[in-house]
N, C-alpha and C. Protein backbone atom coordinates (compact mmCIF):
# COMPACT_ATOMS: atom_id res chain seq x y z
N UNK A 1 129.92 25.31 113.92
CA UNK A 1 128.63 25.91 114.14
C UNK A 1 128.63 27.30 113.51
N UNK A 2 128.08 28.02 112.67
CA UNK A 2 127.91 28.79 112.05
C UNK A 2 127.01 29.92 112.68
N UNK A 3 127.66 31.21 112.64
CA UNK A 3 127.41 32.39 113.79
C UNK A 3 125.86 32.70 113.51
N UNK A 4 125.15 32.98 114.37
CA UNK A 4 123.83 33.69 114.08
C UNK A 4 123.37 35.04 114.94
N UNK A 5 122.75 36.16 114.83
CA UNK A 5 122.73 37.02 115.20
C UNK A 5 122.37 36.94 116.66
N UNK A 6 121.69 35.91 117.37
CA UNK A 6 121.53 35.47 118.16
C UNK A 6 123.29 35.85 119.49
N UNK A 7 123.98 35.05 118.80
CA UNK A 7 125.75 34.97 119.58
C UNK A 7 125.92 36.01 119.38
N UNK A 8 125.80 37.44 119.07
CA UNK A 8 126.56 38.51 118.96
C UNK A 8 125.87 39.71 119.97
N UNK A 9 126.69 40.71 120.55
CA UNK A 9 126.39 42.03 121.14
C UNK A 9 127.29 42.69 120.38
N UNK A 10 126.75 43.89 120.33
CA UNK A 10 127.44 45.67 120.05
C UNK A 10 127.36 46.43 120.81
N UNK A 11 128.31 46.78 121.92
CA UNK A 11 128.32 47.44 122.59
C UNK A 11 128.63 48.83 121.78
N UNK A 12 127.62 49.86 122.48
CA UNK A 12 127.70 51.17 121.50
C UNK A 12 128.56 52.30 122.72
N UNK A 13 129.75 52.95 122.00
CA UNK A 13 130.57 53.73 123.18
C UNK A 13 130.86 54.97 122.34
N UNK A 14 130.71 56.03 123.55
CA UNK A 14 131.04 57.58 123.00
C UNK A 14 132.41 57.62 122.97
N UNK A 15 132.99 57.26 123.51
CA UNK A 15 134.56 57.77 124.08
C UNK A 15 135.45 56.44 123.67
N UNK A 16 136.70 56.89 123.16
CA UNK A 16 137.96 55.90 123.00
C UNK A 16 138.53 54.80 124.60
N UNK A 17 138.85 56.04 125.06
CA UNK A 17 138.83 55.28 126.57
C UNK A 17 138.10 53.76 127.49
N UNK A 18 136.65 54.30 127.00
CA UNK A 18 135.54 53.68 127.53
C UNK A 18 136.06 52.17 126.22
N UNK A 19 136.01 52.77 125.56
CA UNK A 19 136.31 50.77 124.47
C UNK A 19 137.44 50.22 125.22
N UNK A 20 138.70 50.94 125.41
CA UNK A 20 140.26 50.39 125.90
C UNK A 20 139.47 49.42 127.37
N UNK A 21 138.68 50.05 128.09
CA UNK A 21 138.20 49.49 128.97
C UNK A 21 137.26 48.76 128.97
N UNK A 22 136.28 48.29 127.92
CA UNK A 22 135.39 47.62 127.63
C UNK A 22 136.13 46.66 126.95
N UNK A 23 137.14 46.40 126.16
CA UNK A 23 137.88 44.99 125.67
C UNK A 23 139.00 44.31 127.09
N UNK A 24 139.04 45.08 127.54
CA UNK A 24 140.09 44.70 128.96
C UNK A 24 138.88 44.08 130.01
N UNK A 25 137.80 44.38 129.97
CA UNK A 25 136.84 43.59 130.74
C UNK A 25 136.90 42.45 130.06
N UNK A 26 136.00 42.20 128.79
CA UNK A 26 135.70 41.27 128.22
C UNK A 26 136.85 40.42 128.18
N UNK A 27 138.08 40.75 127.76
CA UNK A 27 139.23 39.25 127.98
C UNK A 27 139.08 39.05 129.34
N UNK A 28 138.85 40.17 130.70
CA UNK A 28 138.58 39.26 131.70
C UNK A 28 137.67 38.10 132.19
N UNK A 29 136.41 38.65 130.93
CA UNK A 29 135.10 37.66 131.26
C UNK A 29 135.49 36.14 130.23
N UNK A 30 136.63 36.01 129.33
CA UNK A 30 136.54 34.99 128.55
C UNK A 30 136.74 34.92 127.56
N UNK A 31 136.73 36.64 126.81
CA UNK A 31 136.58 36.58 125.11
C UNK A 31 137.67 37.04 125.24
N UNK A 32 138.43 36.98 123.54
CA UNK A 32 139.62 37.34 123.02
C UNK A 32 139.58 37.26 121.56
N UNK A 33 141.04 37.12 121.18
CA UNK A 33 141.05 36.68 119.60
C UNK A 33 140.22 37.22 118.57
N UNK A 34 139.51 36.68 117.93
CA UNK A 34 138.38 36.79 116.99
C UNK A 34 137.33 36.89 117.14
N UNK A 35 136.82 37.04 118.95
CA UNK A 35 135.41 37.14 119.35
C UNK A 35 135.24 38.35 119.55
N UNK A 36 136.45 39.76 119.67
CA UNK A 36 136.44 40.88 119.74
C UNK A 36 136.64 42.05 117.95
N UNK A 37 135.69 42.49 117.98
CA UNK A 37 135.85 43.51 116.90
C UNK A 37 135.74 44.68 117.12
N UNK A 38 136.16 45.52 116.91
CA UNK A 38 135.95 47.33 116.72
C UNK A 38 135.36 47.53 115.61
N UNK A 39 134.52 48.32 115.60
CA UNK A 39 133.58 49.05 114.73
C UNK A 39 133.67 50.91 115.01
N UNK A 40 134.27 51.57 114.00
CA UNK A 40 135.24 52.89 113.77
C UNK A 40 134.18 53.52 112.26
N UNK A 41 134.07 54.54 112.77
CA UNK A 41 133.74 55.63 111.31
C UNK A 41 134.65 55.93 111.22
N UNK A 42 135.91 56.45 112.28
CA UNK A 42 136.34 57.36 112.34
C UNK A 42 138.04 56.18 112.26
N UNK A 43 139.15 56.73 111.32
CA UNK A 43 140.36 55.78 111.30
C UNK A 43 141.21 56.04 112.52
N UNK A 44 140.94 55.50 113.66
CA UNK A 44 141.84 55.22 114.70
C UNK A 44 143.27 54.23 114.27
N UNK A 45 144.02 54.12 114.68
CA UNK A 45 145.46 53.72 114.36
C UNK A 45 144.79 52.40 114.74
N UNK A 46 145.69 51.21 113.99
CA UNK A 46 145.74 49.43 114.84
C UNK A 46 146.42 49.47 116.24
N UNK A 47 145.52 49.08 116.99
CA UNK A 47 145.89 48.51 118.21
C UNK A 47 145.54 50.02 119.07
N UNK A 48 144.31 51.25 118.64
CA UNK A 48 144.40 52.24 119.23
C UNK A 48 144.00 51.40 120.99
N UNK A 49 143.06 50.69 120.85
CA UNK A 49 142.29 50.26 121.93
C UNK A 49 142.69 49.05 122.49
N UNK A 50 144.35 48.77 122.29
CA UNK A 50 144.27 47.72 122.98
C UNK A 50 143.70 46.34 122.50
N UNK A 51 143.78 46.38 121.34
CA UNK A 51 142.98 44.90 120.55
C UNK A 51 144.30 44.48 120.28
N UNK A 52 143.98 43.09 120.04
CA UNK A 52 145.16 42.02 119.47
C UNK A 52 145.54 42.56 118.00
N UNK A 53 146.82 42.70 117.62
CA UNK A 53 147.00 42.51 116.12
C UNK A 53 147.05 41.66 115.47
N UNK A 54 146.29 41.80 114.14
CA UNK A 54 145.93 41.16 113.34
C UNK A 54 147.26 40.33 112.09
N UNK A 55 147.21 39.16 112.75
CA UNK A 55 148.43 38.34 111.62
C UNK A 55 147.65 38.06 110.17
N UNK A 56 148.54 38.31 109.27
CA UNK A 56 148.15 38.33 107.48
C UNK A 56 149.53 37.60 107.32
N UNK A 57 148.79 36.90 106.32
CA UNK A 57 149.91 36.12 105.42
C UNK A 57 149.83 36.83 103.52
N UNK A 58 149.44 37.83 103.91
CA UNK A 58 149.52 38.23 102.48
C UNK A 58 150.41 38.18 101.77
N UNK A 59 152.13 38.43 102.24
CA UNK A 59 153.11 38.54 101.45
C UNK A 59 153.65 37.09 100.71
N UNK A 60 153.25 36.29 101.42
CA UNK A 60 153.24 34.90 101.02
C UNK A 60 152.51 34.44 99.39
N UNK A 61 151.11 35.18 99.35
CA UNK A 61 150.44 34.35 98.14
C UNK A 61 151.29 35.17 96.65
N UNK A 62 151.40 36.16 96.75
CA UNK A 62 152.32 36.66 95.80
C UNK A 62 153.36 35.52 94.81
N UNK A 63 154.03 35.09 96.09
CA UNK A 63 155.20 34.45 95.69
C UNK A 63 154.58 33.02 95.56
N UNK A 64 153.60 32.57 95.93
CA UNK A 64 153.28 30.76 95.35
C UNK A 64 152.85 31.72 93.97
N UNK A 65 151.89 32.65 94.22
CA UNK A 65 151.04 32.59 92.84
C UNK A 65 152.10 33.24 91.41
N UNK A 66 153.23 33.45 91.64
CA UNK A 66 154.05 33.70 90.82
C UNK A 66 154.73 32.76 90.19
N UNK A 67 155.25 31.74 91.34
CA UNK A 67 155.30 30.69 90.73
C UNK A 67 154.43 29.65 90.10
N UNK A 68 153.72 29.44 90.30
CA UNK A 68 152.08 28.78 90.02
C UNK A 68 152.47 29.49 88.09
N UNK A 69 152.47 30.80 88.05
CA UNK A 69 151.86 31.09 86.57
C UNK A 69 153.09 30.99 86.11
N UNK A 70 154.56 30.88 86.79
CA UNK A 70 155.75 30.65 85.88
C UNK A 70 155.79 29.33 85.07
N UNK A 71 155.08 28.23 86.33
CA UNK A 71 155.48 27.03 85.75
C UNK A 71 154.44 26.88 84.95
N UNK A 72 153.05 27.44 84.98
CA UNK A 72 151.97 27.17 83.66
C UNK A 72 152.36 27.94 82.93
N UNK A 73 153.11 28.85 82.91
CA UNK A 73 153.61 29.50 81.30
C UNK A 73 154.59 28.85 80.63
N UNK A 74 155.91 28.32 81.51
CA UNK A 74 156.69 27.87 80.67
C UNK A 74 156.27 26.12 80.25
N UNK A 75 154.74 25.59 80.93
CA UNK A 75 154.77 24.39 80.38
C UNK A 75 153.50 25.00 78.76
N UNK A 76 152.75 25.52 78.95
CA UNK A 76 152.30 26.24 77.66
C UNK A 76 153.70 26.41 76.54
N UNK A 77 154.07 27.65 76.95
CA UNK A 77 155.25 27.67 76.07
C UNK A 77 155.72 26.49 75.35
N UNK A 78 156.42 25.44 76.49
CA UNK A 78 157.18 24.40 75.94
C UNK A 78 155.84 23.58 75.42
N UNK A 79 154.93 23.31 75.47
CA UNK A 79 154.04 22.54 74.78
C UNK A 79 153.58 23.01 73.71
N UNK A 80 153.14 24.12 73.32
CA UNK A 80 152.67 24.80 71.89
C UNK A 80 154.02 24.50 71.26
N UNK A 81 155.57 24.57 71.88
CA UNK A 81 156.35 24.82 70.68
C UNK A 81 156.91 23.08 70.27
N UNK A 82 156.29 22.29 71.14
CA UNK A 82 156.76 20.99 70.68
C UNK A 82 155.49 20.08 70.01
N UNK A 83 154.34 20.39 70.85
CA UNK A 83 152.96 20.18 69.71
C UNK A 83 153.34 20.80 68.14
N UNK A 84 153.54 21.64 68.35
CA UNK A 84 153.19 22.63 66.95
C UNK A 84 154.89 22.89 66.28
N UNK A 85 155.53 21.98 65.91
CA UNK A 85 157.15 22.30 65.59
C UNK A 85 157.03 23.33 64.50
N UNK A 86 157.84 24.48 64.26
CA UNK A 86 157.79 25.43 62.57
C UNK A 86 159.67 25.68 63.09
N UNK A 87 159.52 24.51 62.17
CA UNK A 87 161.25 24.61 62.06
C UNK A 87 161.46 25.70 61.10
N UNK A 88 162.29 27.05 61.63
CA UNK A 88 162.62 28.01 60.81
C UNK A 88 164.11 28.59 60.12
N UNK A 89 164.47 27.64 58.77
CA UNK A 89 166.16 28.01 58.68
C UNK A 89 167.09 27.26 59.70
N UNK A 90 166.66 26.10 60.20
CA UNK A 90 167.30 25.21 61.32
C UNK A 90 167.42 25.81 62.61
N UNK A 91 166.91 26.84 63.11
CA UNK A 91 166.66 27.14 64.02
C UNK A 91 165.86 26.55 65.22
N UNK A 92 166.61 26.41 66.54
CA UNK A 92 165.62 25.50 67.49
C UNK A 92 164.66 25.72 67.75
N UNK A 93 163.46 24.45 67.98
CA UNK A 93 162.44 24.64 68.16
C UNK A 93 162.06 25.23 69.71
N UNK A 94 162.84 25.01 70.22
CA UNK A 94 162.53 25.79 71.74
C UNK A 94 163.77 26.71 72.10
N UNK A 95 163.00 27.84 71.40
CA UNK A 95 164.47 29.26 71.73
C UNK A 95 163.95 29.59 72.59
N UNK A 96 164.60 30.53 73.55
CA UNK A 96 164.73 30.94 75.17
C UNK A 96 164.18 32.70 75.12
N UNK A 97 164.62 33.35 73.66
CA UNK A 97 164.21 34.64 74.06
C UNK A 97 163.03 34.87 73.86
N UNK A 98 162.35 34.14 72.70
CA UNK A 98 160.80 34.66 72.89
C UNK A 98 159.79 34.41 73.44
N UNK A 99 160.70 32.71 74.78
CA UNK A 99 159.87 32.46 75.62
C UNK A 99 159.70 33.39 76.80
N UNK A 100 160.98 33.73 77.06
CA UNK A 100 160.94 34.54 78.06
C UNK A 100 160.07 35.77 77.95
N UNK A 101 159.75 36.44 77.16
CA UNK A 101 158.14 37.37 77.36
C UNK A 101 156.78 36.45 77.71
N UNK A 102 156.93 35.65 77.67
CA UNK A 102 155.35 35.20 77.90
C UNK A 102 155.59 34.34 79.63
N UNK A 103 156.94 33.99 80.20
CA UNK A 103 157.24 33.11 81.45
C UNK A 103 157.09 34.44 81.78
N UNK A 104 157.50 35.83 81.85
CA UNK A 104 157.30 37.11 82.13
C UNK A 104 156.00 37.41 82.90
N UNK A 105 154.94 37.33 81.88
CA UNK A 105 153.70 37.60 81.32
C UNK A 105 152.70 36.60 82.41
N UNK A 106 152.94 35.32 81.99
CA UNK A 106 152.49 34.25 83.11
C UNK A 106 153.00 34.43 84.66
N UNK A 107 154.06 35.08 85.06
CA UNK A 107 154.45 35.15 86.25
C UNK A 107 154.01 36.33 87.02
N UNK A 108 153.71 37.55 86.47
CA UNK A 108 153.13 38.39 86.55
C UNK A 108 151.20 38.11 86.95
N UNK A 109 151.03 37.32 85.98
CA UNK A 109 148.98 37.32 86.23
C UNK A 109 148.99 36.51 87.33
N UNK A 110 149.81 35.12 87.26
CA UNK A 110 149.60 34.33 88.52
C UNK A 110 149.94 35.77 89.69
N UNK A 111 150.88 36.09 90.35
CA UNK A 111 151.15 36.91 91.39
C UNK A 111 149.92 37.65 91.41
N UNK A 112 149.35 38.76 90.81
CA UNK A 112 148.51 39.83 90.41
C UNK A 112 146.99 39.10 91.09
N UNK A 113 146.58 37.57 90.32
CA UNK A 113 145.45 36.92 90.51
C UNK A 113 145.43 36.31 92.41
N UNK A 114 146.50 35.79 92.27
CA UNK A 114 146.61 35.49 93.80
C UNK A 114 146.81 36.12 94.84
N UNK A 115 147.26 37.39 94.61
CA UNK A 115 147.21 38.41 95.72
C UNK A 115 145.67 38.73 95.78
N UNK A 116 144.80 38.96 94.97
CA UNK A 116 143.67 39.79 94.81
C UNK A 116 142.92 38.67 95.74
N UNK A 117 142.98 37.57 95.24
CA UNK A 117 142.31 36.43 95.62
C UNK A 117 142.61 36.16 97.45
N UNK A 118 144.06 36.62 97.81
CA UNK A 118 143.97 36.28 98.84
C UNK A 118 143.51 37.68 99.70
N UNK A 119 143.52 38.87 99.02
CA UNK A 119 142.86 39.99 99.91
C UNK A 119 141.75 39.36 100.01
N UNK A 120 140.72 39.08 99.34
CA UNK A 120 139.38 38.88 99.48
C UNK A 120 139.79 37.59 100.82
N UNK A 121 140.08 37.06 100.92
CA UNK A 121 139.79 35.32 101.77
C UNK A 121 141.14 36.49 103.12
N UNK A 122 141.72 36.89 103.16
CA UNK A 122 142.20 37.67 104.71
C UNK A 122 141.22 38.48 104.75
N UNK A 123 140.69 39.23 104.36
CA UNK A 123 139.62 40.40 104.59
C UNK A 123 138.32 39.86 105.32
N UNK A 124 138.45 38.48 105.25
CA UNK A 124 137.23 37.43 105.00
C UNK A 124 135.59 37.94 104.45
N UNK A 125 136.02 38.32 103.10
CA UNK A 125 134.76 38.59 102.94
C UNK A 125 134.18 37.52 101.54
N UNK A 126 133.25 36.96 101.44
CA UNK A 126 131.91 37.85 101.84
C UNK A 126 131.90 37.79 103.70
N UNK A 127 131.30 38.26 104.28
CA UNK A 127 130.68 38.01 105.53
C UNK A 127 129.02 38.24 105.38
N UNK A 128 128.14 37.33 105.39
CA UNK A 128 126.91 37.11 105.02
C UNK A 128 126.06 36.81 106.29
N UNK A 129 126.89 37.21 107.19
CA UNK A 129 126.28 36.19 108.67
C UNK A 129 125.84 37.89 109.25
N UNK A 130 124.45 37.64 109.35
CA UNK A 130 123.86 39.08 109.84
C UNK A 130 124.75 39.40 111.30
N UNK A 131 124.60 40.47 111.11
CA UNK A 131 125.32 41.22 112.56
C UNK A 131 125.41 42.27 113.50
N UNK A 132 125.00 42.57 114.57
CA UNK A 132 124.45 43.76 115.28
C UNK A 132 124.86 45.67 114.21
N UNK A 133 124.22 46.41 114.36
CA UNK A 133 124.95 47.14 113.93
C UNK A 133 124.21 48.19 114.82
N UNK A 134 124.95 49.41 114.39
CA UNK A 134 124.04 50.92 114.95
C UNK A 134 124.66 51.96 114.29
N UNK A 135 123.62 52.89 113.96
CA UNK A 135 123.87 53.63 112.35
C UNK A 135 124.70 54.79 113.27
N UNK A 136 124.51 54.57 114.67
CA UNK A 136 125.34 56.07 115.28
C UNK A 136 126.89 55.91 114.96
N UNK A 137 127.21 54.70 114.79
CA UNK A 137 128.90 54.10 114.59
C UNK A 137 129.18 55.26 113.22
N UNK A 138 128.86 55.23 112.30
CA UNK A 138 129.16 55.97 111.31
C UNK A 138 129.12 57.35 111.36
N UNK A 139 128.32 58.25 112.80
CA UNK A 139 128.42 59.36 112.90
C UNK A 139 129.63 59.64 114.05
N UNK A 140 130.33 58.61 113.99
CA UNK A 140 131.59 59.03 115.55
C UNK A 140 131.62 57.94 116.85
N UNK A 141 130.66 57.61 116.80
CA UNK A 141 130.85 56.49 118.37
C UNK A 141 131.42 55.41 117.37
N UNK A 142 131.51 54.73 118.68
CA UNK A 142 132.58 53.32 118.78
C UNK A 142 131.89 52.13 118.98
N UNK A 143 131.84 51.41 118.15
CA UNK A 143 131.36 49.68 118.35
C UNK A 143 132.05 48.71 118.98
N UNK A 144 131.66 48.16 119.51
CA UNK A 144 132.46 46.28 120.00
C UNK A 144 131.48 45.52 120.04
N UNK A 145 132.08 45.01 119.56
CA UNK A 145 131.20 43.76 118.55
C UNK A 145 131.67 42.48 119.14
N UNK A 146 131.01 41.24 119.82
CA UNK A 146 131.51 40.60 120.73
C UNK A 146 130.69 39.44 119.57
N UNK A 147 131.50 38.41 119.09
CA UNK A 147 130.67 37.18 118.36
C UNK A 147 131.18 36.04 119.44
N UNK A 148 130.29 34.53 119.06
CA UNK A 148 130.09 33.78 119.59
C UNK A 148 129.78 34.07 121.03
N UNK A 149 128.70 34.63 121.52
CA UNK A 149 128.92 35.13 122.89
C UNK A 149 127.33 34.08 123.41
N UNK A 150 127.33 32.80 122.60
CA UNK A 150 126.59 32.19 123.29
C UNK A 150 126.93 31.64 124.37
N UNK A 151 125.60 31.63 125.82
CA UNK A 151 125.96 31.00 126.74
C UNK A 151 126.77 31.84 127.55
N UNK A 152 126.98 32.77 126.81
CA UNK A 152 128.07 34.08 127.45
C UNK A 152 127.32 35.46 127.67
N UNK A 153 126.40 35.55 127.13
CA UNK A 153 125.52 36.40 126.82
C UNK A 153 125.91 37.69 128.36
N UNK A 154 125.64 37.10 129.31
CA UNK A 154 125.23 37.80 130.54
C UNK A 154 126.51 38.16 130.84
N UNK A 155 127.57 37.94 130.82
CA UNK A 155 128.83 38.12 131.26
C UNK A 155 129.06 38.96 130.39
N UNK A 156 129.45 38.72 129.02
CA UNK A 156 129.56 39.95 127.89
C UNK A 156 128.70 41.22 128.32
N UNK A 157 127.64 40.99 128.38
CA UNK A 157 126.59 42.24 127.91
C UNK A 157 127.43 43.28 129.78
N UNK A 158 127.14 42.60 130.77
CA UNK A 158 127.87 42.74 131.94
C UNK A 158 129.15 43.69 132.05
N UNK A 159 130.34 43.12 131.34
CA UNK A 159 131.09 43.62 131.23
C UNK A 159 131.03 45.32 130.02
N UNK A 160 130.42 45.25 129.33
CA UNK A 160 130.04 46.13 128.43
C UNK A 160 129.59 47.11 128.69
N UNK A 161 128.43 47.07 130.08
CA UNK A 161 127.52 48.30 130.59
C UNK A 161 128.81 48.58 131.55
N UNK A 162 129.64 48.37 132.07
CA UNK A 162 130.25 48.34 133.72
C UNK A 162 131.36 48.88 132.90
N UNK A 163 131.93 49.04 131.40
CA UNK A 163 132.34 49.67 130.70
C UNK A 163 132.20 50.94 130.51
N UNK A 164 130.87 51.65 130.47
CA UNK A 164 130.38 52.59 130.34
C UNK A 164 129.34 52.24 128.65
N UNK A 165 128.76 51.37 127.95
CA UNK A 165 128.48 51.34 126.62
C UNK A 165 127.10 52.23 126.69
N UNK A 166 126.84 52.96 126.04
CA UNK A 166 125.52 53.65 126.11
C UNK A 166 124.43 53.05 125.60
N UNK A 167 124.84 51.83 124.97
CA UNK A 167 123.70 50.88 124.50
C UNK A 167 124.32 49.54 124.29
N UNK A 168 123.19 48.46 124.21
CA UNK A 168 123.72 47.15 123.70
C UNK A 168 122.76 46.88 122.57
N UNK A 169 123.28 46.39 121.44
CA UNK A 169 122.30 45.66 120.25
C UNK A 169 122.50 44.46 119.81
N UNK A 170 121.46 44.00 120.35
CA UNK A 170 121.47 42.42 119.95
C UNK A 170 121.11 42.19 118.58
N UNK A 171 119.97 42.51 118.07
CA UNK A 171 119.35 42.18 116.42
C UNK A 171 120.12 43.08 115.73
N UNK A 172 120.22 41.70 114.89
CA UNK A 172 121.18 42.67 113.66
C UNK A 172 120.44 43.80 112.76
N UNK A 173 119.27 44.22 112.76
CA UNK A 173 118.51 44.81 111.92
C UNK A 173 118.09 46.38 112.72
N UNK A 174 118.45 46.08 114.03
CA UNK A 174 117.85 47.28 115.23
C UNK A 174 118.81 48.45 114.50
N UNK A 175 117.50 49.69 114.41
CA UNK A 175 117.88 50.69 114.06
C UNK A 175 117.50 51.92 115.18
N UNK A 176 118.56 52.43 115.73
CA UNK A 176 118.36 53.25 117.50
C UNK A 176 118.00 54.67 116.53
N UNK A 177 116.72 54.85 117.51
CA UNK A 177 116.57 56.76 116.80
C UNK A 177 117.54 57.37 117.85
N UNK A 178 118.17 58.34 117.46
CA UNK A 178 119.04 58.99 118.00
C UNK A 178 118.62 60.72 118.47
């Protein structure tokens, strides 16, 4: 089922404290995991508030995608030089040193392409799925951002005020005069 602005709250908070205690409600009401987000202008450390840390497999795509462009370089290589033979002075048609700059070359773009590729897909972006916001987050307060909170609605929003949140925003488009 695919998120709609509908399943989401933003709880809007002045104080660091008040979030540590507004995500410690909410896992009491049900949410966890990936239904909890922080929303920061300001770079608080990972895990300032008591959120789950975040597992990445980034170091992983490096090493397929290195291999990935070793073995398409050295089957290029070995195929241009056996398609295309230029026997030179009896010299073999598949010498090792001037392949090795281009198995180099290929092992390098694969790694380079697949890391980039997998920042984008861990980062998960695009994210296109509208989503509460409040323009005060960027001047210093603190967001929590509660998704899938259908059916949950009352318990979330609940836990959020009893938090201390100075506001809740449901529509993703609500712009609070301040």
């Amino acid at each position: 089922m695919a998120e709609t602005a509908s399943d989401a709250l933003l709880g809007v908070f002045r104080e660091p404290d008040s979030v540590a205690t507004a995500l410690d409600s909410l896992r009491a009401a049900g949410f966890g995991g990936h239904e909890l987000t922080i929303l920061s202008g300001v770079p608080y450390p990972e895990g300032a508030f008591g959120e789950e840390p975040e597992r990445h497999r980034l170091y992983v795509f490096p090493f397929m995608g290195a291999a990935c462009g070793f073995a398409v370089a050295l089957l290029l290589v070995i195929g241009t030089q056996i398609s295309y033979p230029l026997v030179t002075g009896g010299k073999p048609i598949l010498s090792i040193p001037p392949m090795v700059n281009v198995m180099y070359e290929g092992t390098m773009l694969g790694a380079v392409l697949f890391t980039v590729i997998c920042i984008i897909f861990e980062s998960r972006l695009p994210n296109l799925t509208p989503m509460p916001y409040d323009p005060r987050i960027s001047e210093g307060y603190i967001g929590v951002l509660v998704t899938r909170a259908d059916g949950r609605t009352a318990a979330a929003e609940r836990a959020l005020r009893e938090a201390g949140a100075l506001d809740i925003v449901t529509h993703p488009n609500a712009q609070l005069a301040t």
